[in-house]
C-alpha atoms as a PDB file:
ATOM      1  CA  UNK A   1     148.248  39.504 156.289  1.00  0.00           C
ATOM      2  CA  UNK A   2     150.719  38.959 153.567  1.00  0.00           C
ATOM      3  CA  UNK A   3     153.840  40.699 152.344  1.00  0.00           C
ATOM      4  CA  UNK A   4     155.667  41.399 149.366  1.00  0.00           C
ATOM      5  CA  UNK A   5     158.845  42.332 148.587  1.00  0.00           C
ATOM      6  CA  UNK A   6     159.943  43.507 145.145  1.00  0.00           C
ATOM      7  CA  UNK A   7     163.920  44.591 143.777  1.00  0.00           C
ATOM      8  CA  UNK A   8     164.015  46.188 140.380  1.00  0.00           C
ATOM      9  CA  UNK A   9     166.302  48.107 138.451  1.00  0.00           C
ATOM     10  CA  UNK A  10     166.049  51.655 137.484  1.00  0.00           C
ATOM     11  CA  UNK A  11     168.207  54.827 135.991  1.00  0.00           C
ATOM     12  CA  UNK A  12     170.127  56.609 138.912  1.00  0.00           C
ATOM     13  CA  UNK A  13     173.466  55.739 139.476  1.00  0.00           C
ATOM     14  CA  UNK A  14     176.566  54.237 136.917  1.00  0.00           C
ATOM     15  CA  UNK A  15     177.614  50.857 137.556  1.00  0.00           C
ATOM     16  CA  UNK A  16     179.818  48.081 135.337  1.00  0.00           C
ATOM     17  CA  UNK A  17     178.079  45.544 133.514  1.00  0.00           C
ATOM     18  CA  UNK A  18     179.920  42.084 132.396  1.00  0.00           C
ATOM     19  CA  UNK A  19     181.787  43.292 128.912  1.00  0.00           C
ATOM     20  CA  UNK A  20     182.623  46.678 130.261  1.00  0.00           C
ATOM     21  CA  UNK A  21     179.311  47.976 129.420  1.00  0.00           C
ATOM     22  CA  UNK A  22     177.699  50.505 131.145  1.00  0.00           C
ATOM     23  CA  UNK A  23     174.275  51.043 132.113  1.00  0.00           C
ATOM     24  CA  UNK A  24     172.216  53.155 134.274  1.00  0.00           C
ATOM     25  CA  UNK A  25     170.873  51.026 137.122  1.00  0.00           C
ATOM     26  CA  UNK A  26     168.906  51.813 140.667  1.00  0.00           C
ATOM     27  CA  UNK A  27     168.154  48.815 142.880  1.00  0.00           C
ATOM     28  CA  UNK A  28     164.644  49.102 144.221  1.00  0.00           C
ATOM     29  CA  UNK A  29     163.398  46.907 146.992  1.00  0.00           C
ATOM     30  CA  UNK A  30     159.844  47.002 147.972  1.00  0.00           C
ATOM     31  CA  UNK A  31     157.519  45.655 150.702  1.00  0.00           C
ATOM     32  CA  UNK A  32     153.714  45.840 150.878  1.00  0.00           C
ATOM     33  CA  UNK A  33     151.300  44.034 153.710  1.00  0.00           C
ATOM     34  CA  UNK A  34     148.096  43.345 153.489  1.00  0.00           C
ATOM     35  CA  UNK A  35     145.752  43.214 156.317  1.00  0.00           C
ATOM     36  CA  UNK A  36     142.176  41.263 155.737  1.00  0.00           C
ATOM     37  CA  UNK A  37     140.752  39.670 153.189  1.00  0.00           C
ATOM     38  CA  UNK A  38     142.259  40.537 149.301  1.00  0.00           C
ATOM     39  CA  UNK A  39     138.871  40.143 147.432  1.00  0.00           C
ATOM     40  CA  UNK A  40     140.764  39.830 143.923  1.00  0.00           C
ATOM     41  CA  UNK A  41     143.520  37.712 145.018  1.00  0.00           C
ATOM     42  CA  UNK A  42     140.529  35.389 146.800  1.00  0.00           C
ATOM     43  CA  UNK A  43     138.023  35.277 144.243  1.00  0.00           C
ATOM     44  CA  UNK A  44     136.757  32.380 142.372  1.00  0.00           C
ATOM     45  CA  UNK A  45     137.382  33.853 139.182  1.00  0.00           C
ATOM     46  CA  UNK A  46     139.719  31.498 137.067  1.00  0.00           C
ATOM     47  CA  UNK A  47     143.428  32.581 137.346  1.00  0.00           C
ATOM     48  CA  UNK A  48     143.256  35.526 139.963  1.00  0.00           C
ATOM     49  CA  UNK A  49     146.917  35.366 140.215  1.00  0.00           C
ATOM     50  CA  UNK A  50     146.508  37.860 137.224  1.00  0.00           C
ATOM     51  CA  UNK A  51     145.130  40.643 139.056  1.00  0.00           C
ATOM     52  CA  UNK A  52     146.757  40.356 142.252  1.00  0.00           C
ATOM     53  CA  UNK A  53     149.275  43.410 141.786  1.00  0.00           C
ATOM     54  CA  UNK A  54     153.138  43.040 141.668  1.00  0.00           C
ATOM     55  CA  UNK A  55     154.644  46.820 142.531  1.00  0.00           C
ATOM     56  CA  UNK A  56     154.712  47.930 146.089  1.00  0.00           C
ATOM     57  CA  UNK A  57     154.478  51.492 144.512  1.00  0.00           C
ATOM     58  CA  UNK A  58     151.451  50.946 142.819  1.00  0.00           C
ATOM     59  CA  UNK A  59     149.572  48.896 145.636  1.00  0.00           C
ATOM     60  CA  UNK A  60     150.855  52.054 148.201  1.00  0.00           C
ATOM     61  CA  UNK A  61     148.850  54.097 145.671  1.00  0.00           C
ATOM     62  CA  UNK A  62     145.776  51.987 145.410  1.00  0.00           C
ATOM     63  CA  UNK A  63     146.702  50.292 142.449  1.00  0.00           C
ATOM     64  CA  UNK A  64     145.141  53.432 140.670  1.00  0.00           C
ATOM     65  CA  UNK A  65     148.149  52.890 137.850  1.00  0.00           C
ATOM     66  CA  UNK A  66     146.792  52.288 134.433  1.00  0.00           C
ATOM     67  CA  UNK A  67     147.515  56.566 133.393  1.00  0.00           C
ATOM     68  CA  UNK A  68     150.780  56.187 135.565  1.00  0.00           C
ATOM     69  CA  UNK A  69     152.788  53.441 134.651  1.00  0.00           C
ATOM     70  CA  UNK A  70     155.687  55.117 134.148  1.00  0.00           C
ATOM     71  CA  UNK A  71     158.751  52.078 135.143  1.00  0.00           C
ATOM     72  CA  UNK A  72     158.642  48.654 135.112  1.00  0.00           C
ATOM     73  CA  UNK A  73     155.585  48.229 136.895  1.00  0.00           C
ATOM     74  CA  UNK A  74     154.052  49.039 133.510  1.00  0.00           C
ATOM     75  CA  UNK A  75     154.721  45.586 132.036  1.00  0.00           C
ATOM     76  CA  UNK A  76     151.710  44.288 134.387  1.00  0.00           C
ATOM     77  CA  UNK A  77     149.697  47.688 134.827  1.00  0.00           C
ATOM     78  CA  UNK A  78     149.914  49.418 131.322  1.00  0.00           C
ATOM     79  CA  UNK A  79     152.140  47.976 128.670  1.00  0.00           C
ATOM     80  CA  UNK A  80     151.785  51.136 126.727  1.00  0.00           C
ATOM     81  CA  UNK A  81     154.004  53.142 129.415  1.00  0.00           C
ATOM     82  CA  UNK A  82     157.060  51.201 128.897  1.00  0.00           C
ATOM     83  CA  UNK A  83     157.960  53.557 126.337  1.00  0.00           C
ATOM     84  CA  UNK A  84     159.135  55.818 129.339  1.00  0.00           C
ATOM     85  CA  UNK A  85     162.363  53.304 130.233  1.00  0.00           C
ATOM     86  CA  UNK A  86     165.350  55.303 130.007  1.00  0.00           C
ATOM     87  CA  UNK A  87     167.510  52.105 130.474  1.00  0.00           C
ATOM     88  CA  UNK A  88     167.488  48.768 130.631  1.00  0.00           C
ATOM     89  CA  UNK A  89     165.624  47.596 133.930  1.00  0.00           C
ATOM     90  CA  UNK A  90     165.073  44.708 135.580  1.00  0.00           C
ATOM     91  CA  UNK A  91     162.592  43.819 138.420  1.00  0.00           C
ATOM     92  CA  UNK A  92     161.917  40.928 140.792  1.00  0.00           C
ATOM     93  CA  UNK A  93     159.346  40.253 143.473  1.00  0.00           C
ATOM     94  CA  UNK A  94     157.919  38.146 145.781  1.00  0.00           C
ATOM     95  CA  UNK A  95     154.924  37.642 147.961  1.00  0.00           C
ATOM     96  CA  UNK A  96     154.206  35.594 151.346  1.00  0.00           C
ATOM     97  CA  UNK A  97     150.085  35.573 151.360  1.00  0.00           C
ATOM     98  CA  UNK A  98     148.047  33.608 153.241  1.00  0.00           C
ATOM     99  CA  UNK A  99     147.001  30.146 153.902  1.00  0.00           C
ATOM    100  CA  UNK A 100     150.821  29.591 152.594  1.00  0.00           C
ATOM    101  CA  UNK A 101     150.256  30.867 149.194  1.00  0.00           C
ATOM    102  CA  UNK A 102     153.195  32.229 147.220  1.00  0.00           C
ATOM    103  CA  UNK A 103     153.477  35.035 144.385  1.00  0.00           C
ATOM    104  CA  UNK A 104     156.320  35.886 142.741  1.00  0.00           C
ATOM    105  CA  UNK A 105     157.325  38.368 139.782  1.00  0.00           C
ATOM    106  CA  UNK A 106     160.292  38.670 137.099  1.00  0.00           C
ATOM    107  CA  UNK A 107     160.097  40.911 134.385  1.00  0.00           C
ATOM    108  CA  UNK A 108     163.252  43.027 132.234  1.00  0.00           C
ATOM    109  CA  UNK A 109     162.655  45.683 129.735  1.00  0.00           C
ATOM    110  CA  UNK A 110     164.812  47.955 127.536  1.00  0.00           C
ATOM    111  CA  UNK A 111     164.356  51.075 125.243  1.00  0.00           C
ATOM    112  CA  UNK A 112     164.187  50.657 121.511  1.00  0.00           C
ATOM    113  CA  UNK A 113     163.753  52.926 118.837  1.00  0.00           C
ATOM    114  CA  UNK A 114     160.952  54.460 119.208  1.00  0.00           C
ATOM    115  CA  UNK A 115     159.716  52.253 122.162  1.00  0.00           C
ATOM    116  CA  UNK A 116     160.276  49.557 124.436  1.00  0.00           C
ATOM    117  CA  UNK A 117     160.331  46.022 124.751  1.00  0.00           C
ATOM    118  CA  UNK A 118     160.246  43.765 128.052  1.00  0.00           C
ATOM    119  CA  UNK A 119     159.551  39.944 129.273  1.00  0.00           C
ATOM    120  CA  UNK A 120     158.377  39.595 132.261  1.00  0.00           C
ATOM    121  CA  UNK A 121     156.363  36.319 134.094  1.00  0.00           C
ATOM    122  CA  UNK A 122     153.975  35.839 137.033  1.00  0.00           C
ATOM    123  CA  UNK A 123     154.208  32.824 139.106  1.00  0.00           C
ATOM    124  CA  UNK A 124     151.725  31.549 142.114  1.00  0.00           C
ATOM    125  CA  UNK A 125     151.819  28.358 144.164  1.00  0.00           C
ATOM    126  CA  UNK A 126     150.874  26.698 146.984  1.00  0.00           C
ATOM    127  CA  UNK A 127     152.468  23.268 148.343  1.00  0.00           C
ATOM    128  CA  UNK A 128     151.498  20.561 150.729  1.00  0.00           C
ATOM    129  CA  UNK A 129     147.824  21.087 150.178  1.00  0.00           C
ATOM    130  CA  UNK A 130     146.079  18.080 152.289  1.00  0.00           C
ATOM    131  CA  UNK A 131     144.474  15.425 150.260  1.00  0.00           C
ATOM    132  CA  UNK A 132     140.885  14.110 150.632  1.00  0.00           C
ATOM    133  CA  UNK A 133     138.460  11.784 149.211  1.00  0.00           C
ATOM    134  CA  UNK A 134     134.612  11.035 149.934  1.00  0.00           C
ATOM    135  CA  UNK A 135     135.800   9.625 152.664  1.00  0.00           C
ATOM    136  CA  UNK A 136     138.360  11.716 154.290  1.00  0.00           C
ATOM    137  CA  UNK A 137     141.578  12.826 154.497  1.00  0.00           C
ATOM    138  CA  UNK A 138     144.152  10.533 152.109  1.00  0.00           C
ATOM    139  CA  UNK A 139     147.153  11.151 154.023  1.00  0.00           C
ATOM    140  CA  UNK A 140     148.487  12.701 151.224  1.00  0.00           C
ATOM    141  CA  UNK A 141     149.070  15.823 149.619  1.00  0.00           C
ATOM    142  CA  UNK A 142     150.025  17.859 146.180  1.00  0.00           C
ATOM    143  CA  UNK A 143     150.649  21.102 145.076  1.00  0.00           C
ATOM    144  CA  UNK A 144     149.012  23.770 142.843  1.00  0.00           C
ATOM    145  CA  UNK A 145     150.830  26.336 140.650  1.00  0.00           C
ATOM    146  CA  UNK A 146     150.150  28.879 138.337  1.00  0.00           C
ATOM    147  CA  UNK A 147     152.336  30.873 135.795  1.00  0.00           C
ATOM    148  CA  UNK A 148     152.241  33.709 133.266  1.00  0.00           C
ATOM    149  CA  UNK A 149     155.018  34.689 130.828  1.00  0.00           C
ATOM    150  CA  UNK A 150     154.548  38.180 129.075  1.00  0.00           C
ATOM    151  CA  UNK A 151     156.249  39.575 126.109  1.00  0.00           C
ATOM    152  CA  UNK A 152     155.693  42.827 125.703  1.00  0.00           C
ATOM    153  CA  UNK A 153     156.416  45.803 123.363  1.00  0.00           C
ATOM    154  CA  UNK A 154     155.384  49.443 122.940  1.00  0.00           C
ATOM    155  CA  UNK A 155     155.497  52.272 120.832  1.00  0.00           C
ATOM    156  CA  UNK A 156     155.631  55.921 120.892  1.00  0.00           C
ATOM    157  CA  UNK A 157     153.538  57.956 118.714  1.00  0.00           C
ATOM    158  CA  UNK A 158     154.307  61.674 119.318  1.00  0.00           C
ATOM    159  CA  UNK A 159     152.462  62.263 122.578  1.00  0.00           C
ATOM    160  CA  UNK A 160     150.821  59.119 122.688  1.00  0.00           C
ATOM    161  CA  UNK A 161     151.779  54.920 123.567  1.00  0.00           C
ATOM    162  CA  UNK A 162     150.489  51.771 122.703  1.00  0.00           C
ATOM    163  CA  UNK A 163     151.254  48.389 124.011  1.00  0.00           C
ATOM    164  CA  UNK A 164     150.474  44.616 124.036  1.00  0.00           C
ATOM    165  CA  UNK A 165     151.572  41.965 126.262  1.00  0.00           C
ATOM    166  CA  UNK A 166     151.039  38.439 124.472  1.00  0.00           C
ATOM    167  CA  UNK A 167     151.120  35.714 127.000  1.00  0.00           C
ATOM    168  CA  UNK A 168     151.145  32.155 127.831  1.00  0.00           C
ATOM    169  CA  UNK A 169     149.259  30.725 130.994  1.00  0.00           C
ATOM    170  CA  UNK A 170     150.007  27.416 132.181  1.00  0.00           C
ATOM    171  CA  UNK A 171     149.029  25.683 135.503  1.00  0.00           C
ATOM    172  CA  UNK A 172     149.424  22.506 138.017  1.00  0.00           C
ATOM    173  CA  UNK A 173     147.652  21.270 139.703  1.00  0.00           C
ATOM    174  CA  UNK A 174     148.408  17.304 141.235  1.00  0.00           C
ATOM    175  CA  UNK A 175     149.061  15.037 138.634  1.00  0.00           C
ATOM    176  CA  UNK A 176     147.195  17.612 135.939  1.00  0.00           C
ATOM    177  CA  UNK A 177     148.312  20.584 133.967  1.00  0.00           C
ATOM    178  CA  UNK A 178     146.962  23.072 132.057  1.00  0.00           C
ATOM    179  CA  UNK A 179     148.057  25.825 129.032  1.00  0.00           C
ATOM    180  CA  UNK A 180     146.622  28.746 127.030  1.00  0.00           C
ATOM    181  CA  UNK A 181     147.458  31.393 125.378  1.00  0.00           C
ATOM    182  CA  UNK A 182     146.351  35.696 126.660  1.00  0.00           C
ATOM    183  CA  UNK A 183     146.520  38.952 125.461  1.00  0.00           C
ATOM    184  CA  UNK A 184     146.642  42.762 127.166  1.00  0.00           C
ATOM    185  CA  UNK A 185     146.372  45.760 124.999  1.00  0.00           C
ATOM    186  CA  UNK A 186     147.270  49.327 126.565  1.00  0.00           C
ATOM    187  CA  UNK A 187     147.431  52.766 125.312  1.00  0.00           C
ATOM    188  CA  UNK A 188     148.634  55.902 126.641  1.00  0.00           C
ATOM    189  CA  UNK A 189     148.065  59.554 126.303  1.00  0.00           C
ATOM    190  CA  UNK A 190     149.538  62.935 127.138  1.00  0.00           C
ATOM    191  CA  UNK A 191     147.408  65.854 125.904  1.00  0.00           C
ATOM    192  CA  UNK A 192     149.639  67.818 128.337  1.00  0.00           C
ATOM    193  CA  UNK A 193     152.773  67.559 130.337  1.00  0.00           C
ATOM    194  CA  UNK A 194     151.601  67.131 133.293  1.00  0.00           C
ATOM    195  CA  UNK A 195     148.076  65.055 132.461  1.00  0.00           C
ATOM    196  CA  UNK A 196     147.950  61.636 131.319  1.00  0.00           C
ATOM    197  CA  UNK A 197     145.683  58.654 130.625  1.00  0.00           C
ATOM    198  CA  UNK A 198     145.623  55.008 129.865  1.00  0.00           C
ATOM    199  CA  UNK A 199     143.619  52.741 128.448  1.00  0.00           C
ATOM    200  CA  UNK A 200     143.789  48.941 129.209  1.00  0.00           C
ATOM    201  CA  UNK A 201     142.140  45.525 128.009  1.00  0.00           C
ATOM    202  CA  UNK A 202     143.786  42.814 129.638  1.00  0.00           C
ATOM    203  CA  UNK A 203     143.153  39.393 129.264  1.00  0.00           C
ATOM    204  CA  UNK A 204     141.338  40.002 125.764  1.00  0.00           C
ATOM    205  CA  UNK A 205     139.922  36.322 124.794  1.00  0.00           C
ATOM    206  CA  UNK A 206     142.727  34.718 127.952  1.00  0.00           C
ATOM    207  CA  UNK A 207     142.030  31.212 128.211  1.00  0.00           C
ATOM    208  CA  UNK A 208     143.487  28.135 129.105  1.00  0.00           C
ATOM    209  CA  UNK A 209     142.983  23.957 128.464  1.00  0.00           C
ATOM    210  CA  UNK A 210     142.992  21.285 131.129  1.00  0.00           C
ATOM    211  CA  UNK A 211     144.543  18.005 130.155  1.00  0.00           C
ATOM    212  CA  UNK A 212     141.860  16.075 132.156  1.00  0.00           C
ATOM    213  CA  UNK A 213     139.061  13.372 129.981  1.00  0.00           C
ATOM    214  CA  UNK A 214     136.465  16.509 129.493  1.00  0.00           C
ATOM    215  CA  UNK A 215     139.673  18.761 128.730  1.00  0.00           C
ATOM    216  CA  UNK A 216     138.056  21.195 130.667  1.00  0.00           C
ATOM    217  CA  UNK A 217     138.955  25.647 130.154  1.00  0.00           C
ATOM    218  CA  UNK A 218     138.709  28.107 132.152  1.00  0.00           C
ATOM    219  CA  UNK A 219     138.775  31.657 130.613  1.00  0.00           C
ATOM    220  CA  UNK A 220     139.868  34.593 132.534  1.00  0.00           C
ATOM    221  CA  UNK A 221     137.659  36.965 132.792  1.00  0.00           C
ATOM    222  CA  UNK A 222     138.064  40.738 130.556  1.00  0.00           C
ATOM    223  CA  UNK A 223     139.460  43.521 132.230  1.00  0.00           C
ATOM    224  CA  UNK A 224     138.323  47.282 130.540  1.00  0.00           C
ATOM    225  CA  UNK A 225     139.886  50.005 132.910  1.00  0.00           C
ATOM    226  CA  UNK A 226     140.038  53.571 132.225  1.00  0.00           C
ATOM    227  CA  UNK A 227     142.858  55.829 133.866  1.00  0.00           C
ATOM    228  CA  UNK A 228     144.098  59.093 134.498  1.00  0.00           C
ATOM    229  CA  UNK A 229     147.338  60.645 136.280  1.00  0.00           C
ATOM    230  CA  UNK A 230     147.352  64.397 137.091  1.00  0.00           C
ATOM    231  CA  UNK A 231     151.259  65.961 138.166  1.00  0.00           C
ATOM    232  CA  UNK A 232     151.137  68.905 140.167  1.00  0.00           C
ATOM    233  CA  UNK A 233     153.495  70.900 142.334  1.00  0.00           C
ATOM    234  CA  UNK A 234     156.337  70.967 139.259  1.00  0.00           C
ATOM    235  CA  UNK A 235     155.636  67.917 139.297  1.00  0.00           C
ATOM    236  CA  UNK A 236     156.466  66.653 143.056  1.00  0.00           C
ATOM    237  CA  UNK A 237     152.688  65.477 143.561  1.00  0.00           C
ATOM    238  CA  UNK A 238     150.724  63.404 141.154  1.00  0.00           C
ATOM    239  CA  UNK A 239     147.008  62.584 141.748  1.00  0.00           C
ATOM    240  CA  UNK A 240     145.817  58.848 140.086  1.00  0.00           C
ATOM    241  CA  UNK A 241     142.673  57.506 139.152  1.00  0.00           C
ATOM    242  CA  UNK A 242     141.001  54.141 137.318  1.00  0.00           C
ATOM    243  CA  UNK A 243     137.405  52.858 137.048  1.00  0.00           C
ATOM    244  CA  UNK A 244     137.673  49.300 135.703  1.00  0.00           C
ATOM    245  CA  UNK A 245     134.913  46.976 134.418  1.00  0.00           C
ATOM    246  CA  UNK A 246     135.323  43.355 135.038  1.00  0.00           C
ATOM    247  CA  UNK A 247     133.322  41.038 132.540  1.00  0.00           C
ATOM    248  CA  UNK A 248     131.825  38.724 134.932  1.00  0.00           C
ATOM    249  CA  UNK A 249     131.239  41.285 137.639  1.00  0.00           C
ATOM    250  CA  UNK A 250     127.974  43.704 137.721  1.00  0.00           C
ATOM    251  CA  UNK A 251     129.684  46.825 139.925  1.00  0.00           C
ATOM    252  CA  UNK A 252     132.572  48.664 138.765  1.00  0.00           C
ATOM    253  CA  UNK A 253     135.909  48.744 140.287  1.00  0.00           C
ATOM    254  CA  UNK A 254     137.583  52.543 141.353  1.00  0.00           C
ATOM    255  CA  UNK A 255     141.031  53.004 142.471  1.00  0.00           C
ATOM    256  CA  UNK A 256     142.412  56.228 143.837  1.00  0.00           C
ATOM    257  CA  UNK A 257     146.036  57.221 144.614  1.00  0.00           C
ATOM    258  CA  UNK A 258     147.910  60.075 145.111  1.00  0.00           C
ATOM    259  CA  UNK A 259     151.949  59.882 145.397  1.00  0.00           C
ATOM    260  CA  UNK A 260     153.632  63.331 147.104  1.00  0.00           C
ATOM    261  CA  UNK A 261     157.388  63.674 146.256  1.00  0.00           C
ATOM    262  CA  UNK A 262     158.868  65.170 150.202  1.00  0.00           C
ATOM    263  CA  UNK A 263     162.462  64.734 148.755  1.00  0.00           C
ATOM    264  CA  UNK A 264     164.404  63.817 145.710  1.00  0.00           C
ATOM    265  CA  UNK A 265     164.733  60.182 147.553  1.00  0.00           C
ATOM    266  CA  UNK A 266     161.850  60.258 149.542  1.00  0.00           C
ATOM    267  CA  UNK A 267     158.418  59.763 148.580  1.00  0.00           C
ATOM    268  CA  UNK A 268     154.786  58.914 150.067  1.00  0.00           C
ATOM    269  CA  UNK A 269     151.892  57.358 148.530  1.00  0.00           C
ATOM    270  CA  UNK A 270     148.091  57.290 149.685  1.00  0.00           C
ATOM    271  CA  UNK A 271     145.136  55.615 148.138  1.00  0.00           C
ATOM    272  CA  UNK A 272     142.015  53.201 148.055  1.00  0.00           C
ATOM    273  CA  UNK A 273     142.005  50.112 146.190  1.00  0.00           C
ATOM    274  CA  UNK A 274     138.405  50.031 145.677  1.00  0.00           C
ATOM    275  CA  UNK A 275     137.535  51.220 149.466  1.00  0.00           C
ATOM    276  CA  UNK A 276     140.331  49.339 150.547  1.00  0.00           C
ATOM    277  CA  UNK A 277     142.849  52.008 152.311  1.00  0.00           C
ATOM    278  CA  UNK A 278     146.276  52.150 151.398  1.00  0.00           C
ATOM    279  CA  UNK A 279     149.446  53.687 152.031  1.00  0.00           C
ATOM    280  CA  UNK A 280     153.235  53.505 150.855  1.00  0.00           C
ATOM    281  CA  UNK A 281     156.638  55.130 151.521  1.00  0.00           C
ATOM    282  CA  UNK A 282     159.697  55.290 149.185  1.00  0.00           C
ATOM    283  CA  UNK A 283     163.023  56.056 150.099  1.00  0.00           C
ATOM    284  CA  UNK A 284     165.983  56.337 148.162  1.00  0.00           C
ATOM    285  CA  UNK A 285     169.358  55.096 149.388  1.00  0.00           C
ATOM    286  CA  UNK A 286     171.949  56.171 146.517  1.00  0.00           C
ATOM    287  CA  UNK A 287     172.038  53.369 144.229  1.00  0.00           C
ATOM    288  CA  UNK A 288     169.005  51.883 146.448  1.00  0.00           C
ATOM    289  CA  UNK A 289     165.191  52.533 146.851  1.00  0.00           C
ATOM    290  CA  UNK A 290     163.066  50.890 149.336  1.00  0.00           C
ATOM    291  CA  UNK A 291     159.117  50.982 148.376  1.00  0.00           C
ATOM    292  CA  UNK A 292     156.824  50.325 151.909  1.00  0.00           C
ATOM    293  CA  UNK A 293     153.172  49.394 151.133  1.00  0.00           C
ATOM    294  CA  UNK A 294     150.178  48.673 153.398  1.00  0.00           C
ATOM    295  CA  UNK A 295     146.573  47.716 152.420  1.00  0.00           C
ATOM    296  CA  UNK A 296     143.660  47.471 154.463  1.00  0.00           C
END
C-alpha cells in the first residue's frame, strides 16, 4: 500500500499575492492508496517513474484522463488541456510507496494568449538501499533517484488544443548519473460541448545516457493513448475513457472512469485502471479541496 498526497492551486476564491496582486487561487489537497501490486510503477521498463500517475483525481477515476485533463493534472496527462487554466495554478504532491520508495510532483502553469504555459517536474527516490557484492552484503549502502523537468505549452485553436511537454530526465544512482532529453505531444478536441477527446504521444524518442565505461541508455518506452470524456447531467457527471498502446508491450492498456458531481464542493469518482478498481472522493472546503483516491 502506498499513499499520495497532492496540494494544488485552482480558481475559487480571491486571495493577496506579494505586490498587491490578485489572483484566483483554490488549495487542493489530495490522497490516493494503493493496495497490491502497481504493475506500471513496478515494471522493468526503464524510467517507470513516468507513468506512475501524480493527481489523486485522476487515479480515483482510473487514470482514464487523456480527453479530460481539464487543471493542472494536464501537464502530466494531456498537455494539450492546459489551455483550460483560468488562472495561474500551482500544484504539489507527494507519494509514500513501497519498499520505501518516494514520488513526488511540482508543476505551475498560467494562461496566455491564446493558451497556456506550465513547468512542472517529477522526482522518485529511494535511500539506504543495502549494498552487495559476489560475496555478500558490503555493509554499505547508496541511494537511487530519478527526475523529470517538463516545460510545457499549449494552444487553442477554435474548438481544438495542442500541446508539448519537452523534458529533461536525469538519474542517480551510487556513485553514477545519468541525463537525456524527452518529448510528449497532446492534442485535444471538442466537436461538442459536452464531448471531448485527446490524443497523446508521450515519451516520443525519451532517452537517457549513463556516465558508466560502456555509457550505457536506456530509452523509455512510447506511449500512444487515445481518449474520450463524455459530460452529462448539465454537466454534473462525466463518463472517461483511454485505450493506450505501449511500445514494448503486446496487449493494450484501457482505463475507465466516471466522476459524478453530488454538490458544488462535493464530488465522487469511480473507475478501473486497466482492471484495477478504483475509487475517489472530492470535497470542497471554501478556499480548500480535499481529493481521496483508492486503487486496488
Amino acid at each position: 500500500m502506498s499513499a499520495l498526497m497532492k496540494m494544488s492551486s485552482g480558481n475559487m476564491n480571491n486571495v493577496s499575492i506579494v505586490g498587491g496582486i490578485m489572483k484566483k487561487i483554490i488549495t487542493v489537497l489530495g490522497i490516493a492508496f494503493f493496495c497490491g501490486a502497481y504493475v506500471h510503477a513496478d515494471s522493468v521498463d526503464a524510467m517507470p517513474f513516468l507513468r506512475m500517475g501524480v493527481s489523486a483525481r485522476a487515479m480515483g477515476m482510473g487514470s482514464a484522463f487523456a480527453g479530460v485533463s481539464d487543471d493542472l493534472a494536464a501537464a502530466y496527462y494531456n498537455p494539450a488541456g492546459l489551455v483550460s487554466i483560468e488562472s495561474m495554478k500551482v500544484s504539489l504532491m507527494t507519494a509514500m510507496l513501497s519498499n520505501d520508495r518516494s514520488l513526488n510532483w511540482f508543476s505551475f502553469g498560467k494562461p496566455i494568449t491564446g493558451g497556456a504555459l506550465a513547468i512542472s517536474a517529477v522526482m522518485a527516490g529511494v535511500s539506504d538501499i543495502p549494498g552487495a557484492d559476489i560475496s555478500g552484503p558490503t555493509g554499505e549502502s547508496f541511494d537511487s533517484s530519478d527526475m523529470s523537468i517538463a516545460a510545457s505549452y499549449a494552444k487553442k485553436y477554435g474548438n481544438a488544443s495542442a500541446g508539448v511537454n519537452l523534458k529533461y530526465l536525469s538519474a542517480s544512482l551510487d556513485a553514477n548519473s545519468a541525463s537525456g532529453f524527452g518529448v510528449d505531444f497532446g492534442f485535444k478536441f471538442q466537436p461538442l460541448k459536452k464531448l471531448s477527446a485527446g490524443l497523446v504521444l508521450q515519451d516520443v524518442a525519451s532517452s537517457r545516457k549513463w556516465d558508466t565505461v560502456n555509457n550505457t541508455s536506456e530509452k523509455v518506452p512510447t506511449v500512444v493513448k487515445l481518449g474520450t470524456a463524455y459530460a452529462m447531467f448539465d454537466g454534473n457527471m462525466t463518463l472517461a475513457a483511454d485505450i493506450s498502446k505501449i511500445s514494448d508491450e503486446d496487449a493494450n492498456q484501457v482505463n475507465i472512469g466516471a466522476e459524478y458531481k453530488l454538490s458544488e464542493n462535493l464530488a465522487a469518482r469511480l473507475g478501473s485502471d486497466d482492471g484495477n478498481f478504483a475509487a475517489g472522493l472530492g470535497i470542497g472546503f471554501g478556499a480548500l479541496a480535499l481529493n481521496y483516491a483508492l486503487r486496488f
